[in-house]
PDB file of N, CA and C in Angstrom:
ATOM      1  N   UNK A   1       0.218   2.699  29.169  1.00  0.00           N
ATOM      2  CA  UNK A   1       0.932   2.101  28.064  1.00  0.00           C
ATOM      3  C   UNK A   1       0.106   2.233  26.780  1.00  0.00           C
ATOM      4  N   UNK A   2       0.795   2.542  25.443  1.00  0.00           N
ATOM      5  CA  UNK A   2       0.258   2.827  24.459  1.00  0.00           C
ATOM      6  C   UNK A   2      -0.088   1.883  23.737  1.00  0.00           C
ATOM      7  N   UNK A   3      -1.740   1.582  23.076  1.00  0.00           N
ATOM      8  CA  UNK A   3      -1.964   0.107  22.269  1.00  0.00           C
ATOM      9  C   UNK A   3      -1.780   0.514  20.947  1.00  0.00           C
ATOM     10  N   UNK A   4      -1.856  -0.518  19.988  1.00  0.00           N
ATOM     11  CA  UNK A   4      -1.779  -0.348  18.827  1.00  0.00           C
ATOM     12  C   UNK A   4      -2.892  -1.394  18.027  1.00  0.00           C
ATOM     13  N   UNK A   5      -3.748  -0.764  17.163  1.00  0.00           N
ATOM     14  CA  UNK A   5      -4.575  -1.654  16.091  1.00  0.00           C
ATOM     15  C   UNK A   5      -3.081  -1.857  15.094  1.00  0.00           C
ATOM     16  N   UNK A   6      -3.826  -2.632  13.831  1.00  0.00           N
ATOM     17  CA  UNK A   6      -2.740  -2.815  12.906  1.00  0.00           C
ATOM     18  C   UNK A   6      -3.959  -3.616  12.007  1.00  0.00           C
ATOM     19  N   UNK A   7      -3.229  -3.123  10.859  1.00  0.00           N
ATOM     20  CA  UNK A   7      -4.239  -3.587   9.350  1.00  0.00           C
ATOM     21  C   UNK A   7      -3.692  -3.947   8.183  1.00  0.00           C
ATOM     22  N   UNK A   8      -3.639  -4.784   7.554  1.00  0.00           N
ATOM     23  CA  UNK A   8      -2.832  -4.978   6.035  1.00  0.00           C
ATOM     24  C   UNK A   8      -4.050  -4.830   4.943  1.00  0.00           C
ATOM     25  N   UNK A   9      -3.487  -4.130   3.734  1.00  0.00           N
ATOM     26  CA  UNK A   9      -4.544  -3.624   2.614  1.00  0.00           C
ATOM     27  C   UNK A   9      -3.273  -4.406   1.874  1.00  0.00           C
ATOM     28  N   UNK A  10      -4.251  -5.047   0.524  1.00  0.00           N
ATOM     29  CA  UNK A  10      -3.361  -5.021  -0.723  1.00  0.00           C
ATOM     30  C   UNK A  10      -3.370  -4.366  -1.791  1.00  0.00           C
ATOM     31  N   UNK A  11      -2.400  -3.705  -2.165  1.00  0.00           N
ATOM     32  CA  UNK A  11      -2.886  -2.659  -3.342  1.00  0.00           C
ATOM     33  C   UNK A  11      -2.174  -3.642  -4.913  1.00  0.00           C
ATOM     34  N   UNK A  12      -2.911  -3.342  -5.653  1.00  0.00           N
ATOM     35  CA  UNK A  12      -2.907  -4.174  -6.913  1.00  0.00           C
ATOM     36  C   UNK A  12      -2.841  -3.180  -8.040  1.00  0.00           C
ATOM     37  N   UNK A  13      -1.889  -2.817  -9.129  1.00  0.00           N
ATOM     38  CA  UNK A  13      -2.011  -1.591 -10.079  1.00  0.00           C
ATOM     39  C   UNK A  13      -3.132  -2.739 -11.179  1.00  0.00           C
ATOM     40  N   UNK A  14      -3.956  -1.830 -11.697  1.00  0.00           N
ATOM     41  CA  UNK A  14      -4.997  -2.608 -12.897  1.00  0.00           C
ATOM     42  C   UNK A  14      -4.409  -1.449 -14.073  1.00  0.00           C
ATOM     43  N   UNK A  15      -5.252  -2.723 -14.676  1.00  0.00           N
ATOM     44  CA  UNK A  15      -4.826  -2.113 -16.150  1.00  0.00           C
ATOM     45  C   UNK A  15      -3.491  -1.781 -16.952  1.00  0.00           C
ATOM     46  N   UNK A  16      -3.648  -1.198 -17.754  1.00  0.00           N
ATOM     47  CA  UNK A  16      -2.300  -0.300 -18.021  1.00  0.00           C
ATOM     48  C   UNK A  16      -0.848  -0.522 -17.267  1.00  0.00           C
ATOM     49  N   UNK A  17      -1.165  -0.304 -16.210  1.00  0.00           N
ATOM     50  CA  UNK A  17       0.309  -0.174 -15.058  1.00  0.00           C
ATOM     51  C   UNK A  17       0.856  -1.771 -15.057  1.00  0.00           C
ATOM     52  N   UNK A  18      -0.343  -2.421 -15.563  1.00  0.00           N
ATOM     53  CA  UNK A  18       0.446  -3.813 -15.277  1.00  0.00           C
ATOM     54  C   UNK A  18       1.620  -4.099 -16.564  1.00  0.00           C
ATOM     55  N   UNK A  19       1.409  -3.789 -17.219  1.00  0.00           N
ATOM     56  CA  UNK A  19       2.141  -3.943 -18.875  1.00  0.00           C
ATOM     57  C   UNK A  19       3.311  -3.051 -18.914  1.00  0.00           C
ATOM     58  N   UNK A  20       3.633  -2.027 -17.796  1.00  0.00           N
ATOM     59  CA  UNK A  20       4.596  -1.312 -17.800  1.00  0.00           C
ATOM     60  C   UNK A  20       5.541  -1.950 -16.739  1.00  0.00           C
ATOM     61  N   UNK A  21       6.709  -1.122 -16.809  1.00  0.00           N
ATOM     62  CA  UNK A  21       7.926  -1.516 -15.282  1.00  0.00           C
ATOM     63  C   UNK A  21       7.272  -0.191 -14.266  1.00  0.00           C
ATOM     64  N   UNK A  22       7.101   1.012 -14.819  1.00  0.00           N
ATOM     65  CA  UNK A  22       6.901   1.728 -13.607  1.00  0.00           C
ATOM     66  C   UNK A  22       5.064   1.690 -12.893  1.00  0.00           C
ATOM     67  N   UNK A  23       4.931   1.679 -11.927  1.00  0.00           N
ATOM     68  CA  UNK A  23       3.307   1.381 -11.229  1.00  0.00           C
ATOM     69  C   UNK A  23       3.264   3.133 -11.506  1.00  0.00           C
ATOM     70  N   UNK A  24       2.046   3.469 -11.223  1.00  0.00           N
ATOM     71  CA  UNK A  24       1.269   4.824 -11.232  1.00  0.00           C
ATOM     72  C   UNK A  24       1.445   5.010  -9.853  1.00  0.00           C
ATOM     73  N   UNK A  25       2.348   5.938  -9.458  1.00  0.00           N
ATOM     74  CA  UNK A  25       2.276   6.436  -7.916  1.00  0.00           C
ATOM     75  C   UNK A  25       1.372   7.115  -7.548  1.00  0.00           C
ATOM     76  N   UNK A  26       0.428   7.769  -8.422  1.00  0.00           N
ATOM     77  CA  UNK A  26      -0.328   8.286  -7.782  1.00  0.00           C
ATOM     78  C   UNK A  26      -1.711   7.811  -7.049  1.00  0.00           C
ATOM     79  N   UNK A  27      -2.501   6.757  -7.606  1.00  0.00           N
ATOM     80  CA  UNK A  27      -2.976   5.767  -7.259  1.00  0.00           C
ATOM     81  C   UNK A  27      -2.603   5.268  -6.199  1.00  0.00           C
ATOM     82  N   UNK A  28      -1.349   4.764  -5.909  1.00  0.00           N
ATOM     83  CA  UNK A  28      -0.979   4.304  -4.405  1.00  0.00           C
ATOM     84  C   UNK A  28      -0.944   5.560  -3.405  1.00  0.00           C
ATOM     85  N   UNK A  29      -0.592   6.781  -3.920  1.00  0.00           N
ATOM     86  CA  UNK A  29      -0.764   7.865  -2.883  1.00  0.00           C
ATOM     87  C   UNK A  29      -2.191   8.389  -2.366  1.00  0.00           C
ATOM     88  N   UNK A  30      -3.086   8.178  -3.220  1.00  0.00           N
ATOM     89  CA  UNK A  30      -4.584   8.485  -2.983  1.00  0.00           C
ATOM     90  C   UNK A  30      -4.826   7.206  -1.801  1.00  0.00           C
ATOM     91  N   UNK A  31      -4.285   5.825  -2.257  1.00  0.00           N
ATOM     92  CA  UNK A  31      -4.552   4.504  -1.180  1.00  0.00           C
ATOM     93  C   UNK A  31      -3.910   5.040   0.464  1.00  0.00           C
ATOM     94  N   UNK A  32      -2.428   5.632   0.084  1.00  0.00           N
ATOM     95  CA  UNK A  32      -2.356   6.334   1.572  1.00  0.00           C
ATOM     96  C   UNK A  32      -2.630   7.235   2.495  1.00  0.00           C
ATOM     97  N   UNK A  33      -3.309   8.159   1.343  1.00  0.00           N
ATOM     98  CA  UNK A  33      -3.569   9.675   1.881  1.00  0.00           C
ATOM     99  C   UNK A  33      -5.245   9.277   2.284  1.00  0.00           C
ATOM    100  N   UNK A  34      -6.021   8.244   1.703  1.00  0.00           N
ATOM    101  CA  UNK A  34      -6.891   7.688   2.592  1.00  0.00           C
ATOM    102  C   UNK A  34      -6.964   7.183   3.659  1.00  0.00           C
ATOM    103  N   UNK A  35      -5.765   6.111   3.792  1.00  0.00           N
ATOM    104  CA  UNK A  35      -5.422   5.532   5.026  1.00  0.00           C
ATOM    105  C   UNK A  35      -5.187   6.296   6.365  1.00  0.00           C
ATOM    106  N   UNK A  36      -4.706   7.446   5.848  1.00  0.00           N
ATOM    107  CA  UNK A  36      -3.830   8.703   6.851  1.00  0.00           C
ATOM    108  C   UNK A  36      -4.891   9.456   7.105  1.00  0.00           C
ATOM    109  N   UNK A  37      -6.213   9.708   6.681  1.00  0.00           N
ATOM    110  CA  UNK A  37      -7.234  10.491   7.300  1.00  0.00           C
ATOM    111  C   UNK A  37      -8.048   9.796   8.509  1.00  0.00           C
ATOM    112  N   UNK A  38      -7.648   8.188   8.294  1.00  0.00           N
ATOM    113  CA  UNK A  38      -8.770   7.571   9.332  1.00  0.00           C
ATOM    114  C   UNK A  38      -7.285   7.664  10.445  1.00  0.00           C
ATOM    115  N   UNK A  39      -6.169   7.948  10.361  1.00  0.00           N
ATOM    116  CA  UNK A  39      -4.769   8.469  11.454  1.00  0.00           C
ATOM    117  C   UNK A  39      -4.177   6.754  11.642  1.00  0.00           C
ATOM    118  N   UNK A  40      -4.484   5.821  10.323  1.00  0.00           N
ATOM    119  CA  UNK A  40      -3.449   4.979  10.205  1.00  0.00           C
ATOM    120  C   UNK A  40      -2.292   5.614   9.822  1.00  0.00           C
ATOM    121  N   UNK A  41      -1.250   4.728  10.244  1.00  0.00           N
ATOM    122  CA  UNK A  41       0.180   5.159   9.912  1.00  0.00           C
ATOM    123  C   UNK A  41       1.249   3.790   9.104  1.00  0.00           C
ATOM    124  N   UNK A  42       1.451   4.421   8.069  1.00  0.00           N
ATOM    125  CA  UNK A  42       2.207   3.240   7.034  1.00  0.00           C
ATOM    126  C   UNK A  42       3.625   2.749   7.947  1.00  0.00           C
ATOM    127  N   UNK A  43       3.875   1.820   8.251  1.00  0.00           N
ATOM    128  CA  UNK A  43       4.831   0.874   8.844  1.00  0.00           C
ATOM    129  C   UNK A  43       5.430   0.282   7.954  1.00  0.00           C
ATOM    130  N   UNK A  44       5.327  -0.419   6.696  1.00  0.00           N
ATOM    131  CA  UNK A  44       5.586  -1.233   6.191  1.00  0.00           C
ATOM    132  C   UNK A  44       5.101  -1.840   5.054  1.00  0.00           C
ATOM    133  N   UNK A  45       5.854  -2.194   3.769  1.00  0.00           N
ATOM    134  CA  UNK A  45       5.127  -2.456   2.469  1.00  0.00           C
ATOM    135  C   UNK A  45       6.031  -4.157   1.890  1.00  0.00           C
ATOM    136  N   UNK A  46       5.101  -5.029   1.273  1.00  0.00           N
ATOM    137  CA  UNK A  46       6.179  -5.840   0.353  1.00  0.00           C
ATOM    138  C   UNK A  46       5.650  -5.398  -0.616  1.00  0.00           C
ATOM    139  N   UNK A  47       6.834  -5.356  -1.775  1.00  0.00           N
ATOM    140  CA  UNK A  47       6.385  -5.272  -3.063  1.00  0.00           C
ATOM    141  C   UNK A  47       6.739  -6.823  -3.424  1.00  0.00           C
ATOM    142  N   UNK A  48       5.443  -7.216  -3.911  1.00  0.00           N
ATOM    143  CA  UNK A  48       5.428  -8.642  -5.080  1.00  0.00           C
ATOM    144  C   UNK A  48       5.258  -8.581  -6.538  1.00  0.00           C
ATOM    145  N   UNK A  49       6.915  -8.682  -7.114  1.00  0.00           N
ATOM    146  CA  UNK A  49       7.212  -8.941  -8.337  1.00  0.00           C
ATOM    147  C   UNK A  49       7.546 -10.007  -9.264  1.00  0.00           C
ATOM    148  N   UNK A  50       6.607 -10.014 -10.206  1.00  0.00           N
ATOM    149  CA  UNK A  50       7.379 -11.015 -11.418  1.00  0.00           C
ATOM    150  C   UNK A  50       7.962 -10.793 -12.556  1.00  0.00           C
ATOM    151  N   UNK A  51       9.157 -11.233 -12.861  1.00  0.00           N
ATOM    152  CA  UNK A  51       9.749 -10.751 -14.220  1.00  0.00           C
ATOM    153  C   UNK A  51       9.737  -8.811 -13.937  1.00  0.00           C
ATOM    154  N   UNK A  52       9.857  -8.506 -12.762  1.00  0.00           N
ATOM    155  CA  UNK A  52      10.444  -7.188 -13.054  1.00  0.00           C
ATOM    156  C   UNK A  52       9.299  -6.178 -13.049  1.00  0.00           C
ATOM    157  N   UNK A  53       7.898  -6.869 -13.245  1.00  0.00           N
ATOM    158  CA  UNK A  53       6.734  -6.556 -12.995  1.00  0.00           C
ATOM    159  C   UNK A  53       5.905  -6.037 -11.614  1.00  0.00           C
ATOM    160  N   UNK A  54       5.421  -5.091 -10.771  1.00  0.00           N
ATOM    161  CA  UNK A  54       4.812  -5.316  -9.982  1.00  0.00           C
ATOM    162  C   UNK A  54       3.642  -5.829  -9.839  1.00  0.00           C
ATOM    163  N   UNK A  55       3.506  -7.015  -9.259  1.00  0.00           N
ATOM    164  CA  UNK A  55       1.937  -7.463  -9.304  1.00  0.00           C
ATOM    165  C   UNK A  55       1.395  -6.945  -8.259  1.00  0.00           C
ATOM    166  N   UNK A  56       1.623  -7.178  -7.079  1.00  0.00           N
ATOM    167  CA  UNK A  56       0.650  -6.875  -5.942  1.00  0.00           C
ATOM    168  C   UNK A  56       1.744  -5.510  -4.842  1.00  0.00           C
ATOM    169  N   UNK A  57       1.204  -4.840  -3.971  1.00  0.00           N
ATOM    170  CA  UNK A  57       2.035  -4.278  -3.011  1.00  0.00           C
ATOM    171  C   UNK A  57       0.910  -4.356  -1.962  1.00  0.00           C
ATOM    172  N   UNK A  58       1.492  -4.926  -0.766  1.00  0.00           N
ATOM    173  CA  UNK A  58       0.971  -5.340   0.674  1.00  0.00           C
ATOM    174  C   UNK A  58       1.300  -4.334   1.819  1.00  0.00           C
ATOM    175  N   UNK A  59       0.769  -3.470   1.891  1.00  0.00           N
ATOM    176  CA  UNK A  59       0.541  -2.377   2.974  1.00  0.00           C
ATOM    177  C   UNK A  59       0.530  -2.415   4.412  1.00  0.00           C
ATOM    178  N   UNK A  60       1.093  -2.187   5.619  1.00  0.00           N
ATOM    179  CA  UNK A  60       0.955  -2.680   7.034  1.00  0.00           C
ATOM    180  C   UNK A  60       0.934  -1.598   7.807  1.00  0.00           C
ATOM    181  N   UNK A  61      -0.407  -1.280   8.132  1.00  0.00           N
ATOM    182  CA  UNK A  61      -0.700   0.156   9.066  1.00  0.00           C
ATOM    183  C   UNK A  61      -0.686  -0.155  10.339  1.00  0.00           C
ATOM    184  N   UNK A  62      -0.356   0.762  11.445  1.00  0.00           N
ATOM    185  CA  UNK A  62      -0.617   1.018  12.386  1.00  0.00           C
ATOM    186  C   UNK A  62      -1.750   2.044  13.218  1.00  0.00           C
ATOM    187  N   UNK A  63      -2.221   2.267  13.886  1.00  0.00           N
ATOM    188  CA  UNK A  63      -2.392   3.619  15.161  1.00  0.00           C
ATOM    189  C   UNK A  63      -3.041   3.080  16.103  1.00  0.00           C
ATOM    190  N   UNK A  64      -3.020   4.121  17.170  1.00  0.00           N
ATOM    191  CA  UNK A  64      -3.001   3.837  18.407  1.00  0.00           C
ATOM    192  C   UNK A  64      -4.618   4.182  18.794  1.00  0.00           C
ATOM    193  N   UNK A  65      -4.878   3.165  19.480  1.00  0.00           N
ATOM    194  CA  UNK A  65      -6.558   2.497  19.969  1.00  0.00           C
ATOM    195  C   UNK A  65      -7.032   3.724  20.736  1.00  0.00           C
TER     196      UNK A  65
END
């Protein structure tokens, strides 16, 4: 039977990105394409917004032990 670790990261845009509506995707893609070399696998995200703002995005990895 197959196990599974599991990990939550929070990713936070600084600076700049906060004062805008759109976040910098690329920044969050460097956060996954890191995640994906150690052969975590993205499951799941909340995005936490205010006023239309993203403040925080909460990440939920998986892979197998």
């Amino acid at each position: 039977m197959k196990q599974f670790e599991y990990k939550t990261t929070e990713f936070e845009p600084r600076g700049k990105w906060l004062k805008i509506i759109r976040m910098e995707t690329s920044e969050l893609e460097d956060k996954l394409n890191e995640m994906g070399k150690d052969a975590w696998e993205l499951i799941d995200s909340i995005d936490y917004a205010v006023e239309g703002f993203t403040q925080k995005v909460i990440l939920f990895f998986k892979r197998e032990k």
